[in-house]
Protein backbone atom coordinates (compact mmCIF):
# COMPACT_ATOMS: atom_id res chain seq x y z
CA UNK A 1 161.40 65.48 47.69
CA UNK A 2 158.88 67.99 47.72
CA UNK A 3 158.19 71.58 49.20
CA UNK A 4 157.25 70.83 52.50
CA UNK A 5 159.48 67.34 53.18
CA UNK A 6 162.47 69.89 52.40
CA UNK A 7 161.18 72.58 54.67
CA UNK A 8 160.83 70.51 57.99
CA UNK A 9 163.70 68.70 57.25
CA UNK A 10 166.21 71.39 56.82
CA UNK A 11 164.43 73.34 59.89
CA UNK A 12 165.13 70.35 61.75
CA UNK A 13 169.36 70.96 60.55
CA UNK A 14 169.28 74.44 60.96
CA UNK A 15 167.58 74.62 64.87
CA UNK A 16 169.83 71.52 65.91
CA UNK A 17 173.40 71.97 64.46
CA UNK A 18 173.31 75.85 64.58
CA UNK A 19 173.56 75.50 68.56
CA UNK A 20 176.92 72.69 68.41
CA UNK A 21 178.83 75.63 66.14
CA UNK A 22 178.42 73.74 62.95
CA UNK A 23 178.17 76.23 59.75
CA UNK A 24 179.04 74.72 56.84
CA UNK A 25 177.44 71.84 54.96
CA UNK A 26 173.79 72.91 56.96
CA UNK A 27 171.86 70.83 54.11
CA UNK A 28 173.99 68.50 51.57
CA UNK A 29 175.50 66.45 54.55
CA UNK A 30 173.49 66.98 57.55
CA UNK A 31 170.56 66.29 56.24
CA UNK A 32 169.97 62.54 56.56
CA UNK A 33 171.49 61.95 60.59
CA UNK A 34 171.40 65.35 61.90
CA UNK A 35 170.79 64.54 65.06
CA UNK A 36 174.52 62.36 66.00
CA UNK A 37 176.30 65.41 64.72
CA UNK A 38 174.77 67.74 67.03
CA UNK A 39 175.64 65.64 70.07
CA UNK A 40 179.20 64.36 69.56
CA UNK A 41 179.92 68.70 68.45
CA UNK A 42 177.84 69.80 72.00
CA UNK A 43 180.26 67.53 73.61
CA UNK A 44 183.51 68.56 72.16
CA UNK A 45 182.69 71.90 73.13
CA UNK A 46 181.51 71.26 76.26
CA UNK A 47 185.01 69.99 77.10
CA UNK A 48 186.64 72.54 75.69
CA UNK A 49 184.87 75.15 77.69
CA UNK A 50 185.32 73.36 81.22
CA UNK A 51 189.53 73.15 80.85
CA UNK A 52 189.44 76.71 80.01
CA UNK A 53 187.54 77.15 83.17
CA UNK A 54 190.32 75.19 84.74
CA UNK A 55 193.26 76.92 83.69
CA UNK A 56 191.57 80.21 84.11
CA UNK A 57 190.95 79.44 87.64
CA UNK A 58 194.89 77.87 88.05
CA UNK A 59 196.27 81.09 86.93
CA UNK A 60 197.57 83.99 88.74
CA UNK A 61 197.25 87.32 87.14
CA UNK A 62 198.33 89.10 89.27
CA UNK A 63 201.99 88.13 88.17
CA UNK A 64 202.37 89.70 85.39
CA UNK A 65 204.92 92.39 84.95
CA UNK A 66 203.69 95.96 84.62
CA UNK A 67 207.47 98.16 84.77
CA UNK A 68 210.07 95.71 84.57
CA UNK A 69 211.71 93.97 81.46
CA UNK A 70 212.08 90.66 81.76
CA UNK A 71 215.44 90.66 82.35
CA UNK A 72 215.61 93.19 84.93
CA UNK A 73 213.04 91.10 86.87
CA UNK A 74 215.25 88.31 86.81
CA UNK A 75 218.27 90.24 88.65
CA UNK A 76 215.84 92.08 91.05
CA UNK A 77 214.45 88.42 91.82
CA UNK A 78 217.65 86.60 92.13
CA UNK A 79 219.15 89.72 94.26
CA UNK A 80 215.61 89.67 96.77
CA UNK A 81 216.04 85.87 96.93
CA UNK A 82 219.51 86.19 98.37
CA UNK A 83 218.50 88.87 100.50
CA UNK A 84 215.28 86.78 102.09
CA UNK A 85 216.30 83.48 101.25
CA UNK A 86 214.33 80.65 101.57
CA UNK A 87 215.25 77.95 104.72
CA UNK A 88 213.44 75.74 106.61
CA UNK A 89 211.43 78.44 108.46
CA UNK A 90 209.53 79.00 105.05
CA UNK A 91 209.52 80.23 101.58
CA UNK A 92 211.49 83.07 100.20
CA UNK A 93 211.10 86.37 98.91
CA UNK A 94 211.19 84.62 95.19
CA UNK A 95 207.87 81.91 96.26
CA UNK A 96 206.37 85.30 98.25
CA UNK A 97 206.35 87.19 94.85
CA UNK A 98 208.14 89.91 96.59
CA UNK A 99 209.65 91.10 92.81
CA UNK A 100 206.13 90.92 91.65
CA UNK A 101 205.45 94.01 94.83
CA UNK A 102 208.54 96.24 93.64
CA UNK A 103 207.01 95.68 89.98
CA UNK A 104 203.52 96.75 90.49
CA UNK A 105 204.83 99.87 92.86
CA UNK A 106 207.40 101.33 90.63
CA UNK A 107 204.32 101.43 87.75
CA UNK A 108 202.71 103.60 90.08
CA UNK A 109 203.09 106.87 91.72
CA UNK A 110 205.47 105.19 93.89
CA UNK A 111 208.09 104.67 90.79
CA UNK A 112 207.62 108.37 89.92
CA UNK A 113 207.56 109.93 93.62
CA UNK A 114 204.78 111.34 93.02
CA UNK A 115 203.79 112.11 96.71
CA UNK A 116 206.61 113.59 97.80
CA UNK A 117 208.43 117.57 97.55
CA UNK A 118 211.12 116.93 93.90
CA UNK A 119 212.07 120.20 93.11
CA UNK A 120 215.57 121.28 94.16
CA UNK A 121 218.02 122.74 95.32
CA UNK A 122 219.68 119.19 96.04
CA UNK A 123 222.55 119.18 97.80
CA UNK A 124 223.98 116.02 99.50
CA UNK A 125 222.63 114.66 102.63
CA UNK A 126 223.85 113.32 105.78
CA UNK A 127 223.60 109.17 106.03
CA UNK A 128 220.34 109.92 108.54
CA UNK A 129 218.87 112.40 106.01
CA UNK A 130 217.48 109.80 103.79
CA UNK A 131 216.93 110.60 100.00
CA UNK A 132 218.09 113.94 98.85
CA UNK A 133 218.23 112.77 95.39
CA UNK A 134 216.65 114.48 92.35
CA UNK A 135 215.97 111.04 90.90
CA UNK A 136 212.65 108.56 90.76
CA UNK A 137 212.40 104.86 91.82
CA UNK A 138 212.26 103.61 88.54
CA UNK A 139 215.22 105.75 87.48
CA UNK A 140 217.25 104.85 90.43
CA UNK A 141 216.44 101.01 90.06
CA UNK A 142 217.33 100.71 85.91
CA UNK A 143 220.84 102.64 87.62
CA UNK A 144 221.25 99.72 89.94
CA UNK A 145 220.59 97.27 87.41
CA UNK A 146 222.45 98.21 85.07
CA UNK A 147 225.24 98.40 87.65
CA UNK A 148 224.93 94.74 89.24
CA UNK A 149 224.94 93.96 85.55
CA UNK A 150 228.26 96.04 84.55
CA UNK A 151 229.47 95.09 88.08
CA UNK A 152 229.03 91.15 87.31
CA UNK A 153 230.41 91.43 83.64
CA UNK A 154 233.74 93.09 84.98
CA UNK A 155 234.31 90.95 87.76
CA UNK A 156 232.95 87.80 86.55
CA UNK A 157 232.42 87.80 82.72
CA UNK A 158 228.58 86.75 83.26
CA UNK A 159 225.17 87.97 84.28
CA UNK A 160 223.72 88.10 87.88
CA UNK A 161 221.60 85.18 87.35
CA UNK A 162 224.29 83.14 86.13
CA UNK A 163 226.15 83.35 88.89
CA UNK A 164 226.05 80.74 92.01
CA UNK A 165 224.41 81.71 95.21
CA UNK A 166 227.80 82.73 96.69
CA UNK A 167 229.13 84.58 94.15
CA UNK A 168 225.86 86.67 94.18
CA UNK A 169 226.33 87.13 98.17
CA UNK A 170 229.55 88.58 97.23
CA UNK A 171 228.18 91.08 94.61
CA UNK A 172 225.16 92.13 97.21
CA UNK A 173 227.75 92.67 99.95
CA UNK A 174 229.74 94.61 97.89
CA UNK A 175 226.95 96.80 96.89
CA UNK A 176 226.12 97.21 100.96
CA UNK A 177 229.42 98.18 101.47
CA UNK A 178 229.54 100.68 98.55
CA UNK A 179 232.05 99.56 96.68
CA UNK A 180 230.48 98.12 92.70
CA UNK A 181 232.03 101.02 90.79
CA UNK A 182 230.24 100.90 87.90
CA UNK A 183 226.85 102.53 89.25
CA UNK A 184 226.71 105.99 87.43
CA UNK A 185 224.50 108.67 89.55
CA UNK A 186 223.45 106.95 92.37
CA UNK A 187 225.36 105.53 95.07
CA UNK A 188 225.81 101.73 95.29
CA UNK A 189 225.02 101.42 99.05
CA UNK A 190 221.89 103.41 98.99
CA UNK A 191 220.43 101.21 95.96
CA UNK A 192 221.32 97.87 98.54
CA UNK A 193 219.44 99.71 101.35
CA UNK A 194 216.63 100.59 98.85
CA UNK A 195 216.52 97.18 97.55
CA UNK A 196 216.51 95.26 100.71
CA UNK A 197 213.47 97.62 102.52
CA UNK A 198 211.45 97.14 98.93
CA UNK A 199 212.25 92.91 99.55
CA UNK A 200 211.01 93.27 103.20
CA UNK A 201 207.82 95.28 101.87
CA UNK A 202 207.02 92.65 99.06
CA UNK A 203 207.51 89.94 101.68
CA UNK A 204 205.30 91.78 104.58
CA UNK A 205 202.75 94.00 102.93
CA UNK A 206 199.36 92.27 102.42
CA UNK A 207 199.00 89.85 99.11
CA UNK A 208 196.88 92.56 97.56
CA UNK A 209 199.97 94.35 96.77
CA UNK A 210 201.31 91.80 94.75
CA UNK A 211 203.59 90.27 97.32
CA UNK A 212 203.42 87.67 101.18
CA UNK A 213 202.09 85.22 98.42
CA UNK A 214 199.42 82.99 100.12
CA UNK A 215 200.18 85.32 103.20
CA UNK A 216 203.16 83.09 103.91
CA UNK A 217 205.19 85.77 104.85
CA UNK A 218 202.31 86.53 108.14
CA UNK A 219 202.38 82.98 108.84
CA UNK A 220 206.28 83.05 109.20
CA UNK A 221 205.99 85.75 111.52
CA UNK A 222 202.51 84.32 112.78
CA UNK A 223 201.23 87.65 112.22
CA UNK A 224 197.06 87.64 111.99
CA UNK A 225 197.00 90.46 109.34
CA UNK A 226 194.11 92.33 108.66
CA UNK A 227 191.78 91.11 111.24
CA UNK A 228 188.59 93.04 111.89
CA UNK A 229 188.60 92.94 115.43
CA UNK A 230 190.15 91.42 118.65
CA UNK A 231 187.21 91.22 120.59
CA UNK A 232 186.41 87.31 121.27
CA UNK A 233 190.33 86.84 122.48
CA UNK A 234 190.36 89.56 124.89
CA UNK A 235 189.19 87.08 127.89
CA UNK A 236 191.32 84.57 126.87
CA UNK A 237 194.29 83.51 129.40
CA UNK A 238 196.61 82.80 126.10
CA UNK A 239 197.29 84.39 123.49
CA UNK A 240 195.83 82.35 120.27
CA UNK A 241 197.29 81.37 117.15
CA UNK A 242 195.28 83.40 114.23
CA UNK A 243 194.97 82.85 111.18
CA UNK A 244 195.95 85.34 109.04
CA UNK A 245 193.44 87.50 107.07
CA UNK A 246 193.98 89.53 104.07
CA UNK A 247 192.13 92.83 102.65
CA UNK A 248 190.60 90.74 100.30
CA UNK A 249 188.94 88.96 102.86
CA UNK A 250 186.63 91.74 104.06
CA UNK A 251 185.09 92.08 100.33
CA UNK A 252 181.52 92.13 100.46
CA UNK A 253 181.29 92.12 104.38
C-alpha cells in the first residue's frame, strides 16, 4: 500500500467512525468496511439517546426528598393518608404528594421559622394563643415522629407503617386527643393539629409547592386556581365549570 492509498483511506476511518463513538481499532480493523460500522454504531446510539429522552420526560423531580429521611417520610405519608384519605370523590393526600409539600417547606425558612419573633420569654399559652413554643418545624416534627414511632412500638410492637389502616386511626386519634405519652417536649395534640393543617396545605396549595399533584386537589373542590382573570364569565347567567390553572401556567405570558 503506498503513501497516499494509506492516507485517504484512513481519513476516510477517522472522519466516519469518529462521529458513531468508535475509538479503538481506527486503522487495523476498520479499515477495509468502514462504512457498515459507522451506521449500525449511529444507530445504537441513536436509540439510546431517545429512551433517555423518554424517561427523562416520565420522571418527576420534583419528588425527591430535601429534609426528611426516608423513613420519616414514610410515617408522615401513611399518617397524611389517613388524615385525607383517598374515596371515591378522588385521590388522597398520598397520590396529591401532600408529604412531598411538608418536605420541601420544612427545608426552607418555613422548617426554621425564620419569619417569625423566636426569642423568649416563653411561657405557656392559652389553646387560642397558637404556638408559644421555643421550638422549629423541623424540630417539632422529628419530636412527633419519633413519638408515633415510640407510641406504636409500646402499644403495638411495630412501626406506623406496619400497622393496618385502623390501627393507625387509633394512633392519630390518640394523638388528637393528647394522650401518646411518649412525645418528649412538645405536646401530642398540637403535633396532630400541626400535622393535619400541613396535610390540608400539601393537598390545597398550588402544585408548584410540591403538593395538589396534577391539581387534583382544585378539581375535587372544583376550584379554578390561579386564573388570570374573570372577565369573559361575568355576563354569564351560570356559573361555569373552570378548569383549573396553576402558577406554572402563566410562565412566559
Amino acid at each position: 500500500m503506498d503513501r497516499r492509498t494509506f492516507l485517504k483511506q484512513t481519513g476516510l476511518v477517522v472522519g466516519g467512525v469518529i462521529g458513531g463513538g468508535i475509538v479503538g481499532g481506527l486503522i487495523g480493523n476498520a479499515v477495509a468496511t468502514p462504512e457498515p460500522k459507522v451506521e449500525v454504531q449511529t444507530v445504537t446510539e441513536t436509540q439510546t439517546v431517545e429512551k433517555v429522552v423518554e424517561k427523562t420526560v416520565a420522571a418527576d423531580y420534583g419528588q425527591a426528598l430535601q429534609f426528611f429521611t426516608q423513613e420519616q417520610f414514610e410515617v408522615v405519608e401513611a399518617a397524611m393518608e389517613r388524615i385525607f384519605p383517598a374515596d371515591e370523590n378522588g385521590p388522597g393526600a398520598k397520590e396529591l404528594g401532600a408529604a412531598y409539600f411538608i418536605d420541601h417547606q420544612l427545608a426552607g425558612s418555613y422548617g426554621v421559622n425564620g419569619k417569625e419573633y423566636m426569642s423568649g420569654p416563653f411561657y405557656p399559652g392559652e389553646p387560642t394563643q397558637g404556638y408559644q413554643y421555643q421550638l422549629t418545624r423541623q424540630e417539632i416534627y422529628e419530636i412527633g415522629i419519633k413519638g408515633i414511632q415510640d407510641w406504636c412500638q409500646k402499644k403495638y410492637n411495630k412501626k406506623f407503617t406496619e400497622l393496618s389502616e385502623a390501627e393507625q386511626d387509633e394512633v392519630l386519634t390518640a394523638l388528637q386527643k393528647g394522650e401518646v405519652d411518649t412525645f418528649v417536649g412538645y405536646p401530642p395534640a398540637s403535633f396532630f393539629s400541626l400535622l393535619r393543617t400541613n396535610t390540608l396545605e400539601g393537598v390545597y396549595s398550588d402544585p408548584l409547592y410540591g403538593g395538589n399533584k396534577d391539581m387534583g386537589g382544585w378539581r375535587m373542590k372544583k376550584y379554578p386556581g390561579s386564573q388570570m382573570s374573570y372577565t369573559q364569565y361575568i355576563d354569564k347567567d351560570e356559573v361555569p365549570t373552570i378548569e383549573p390553572v396553576s402558577l406554572k401556567s402563566h410562565m412566559g405570558h
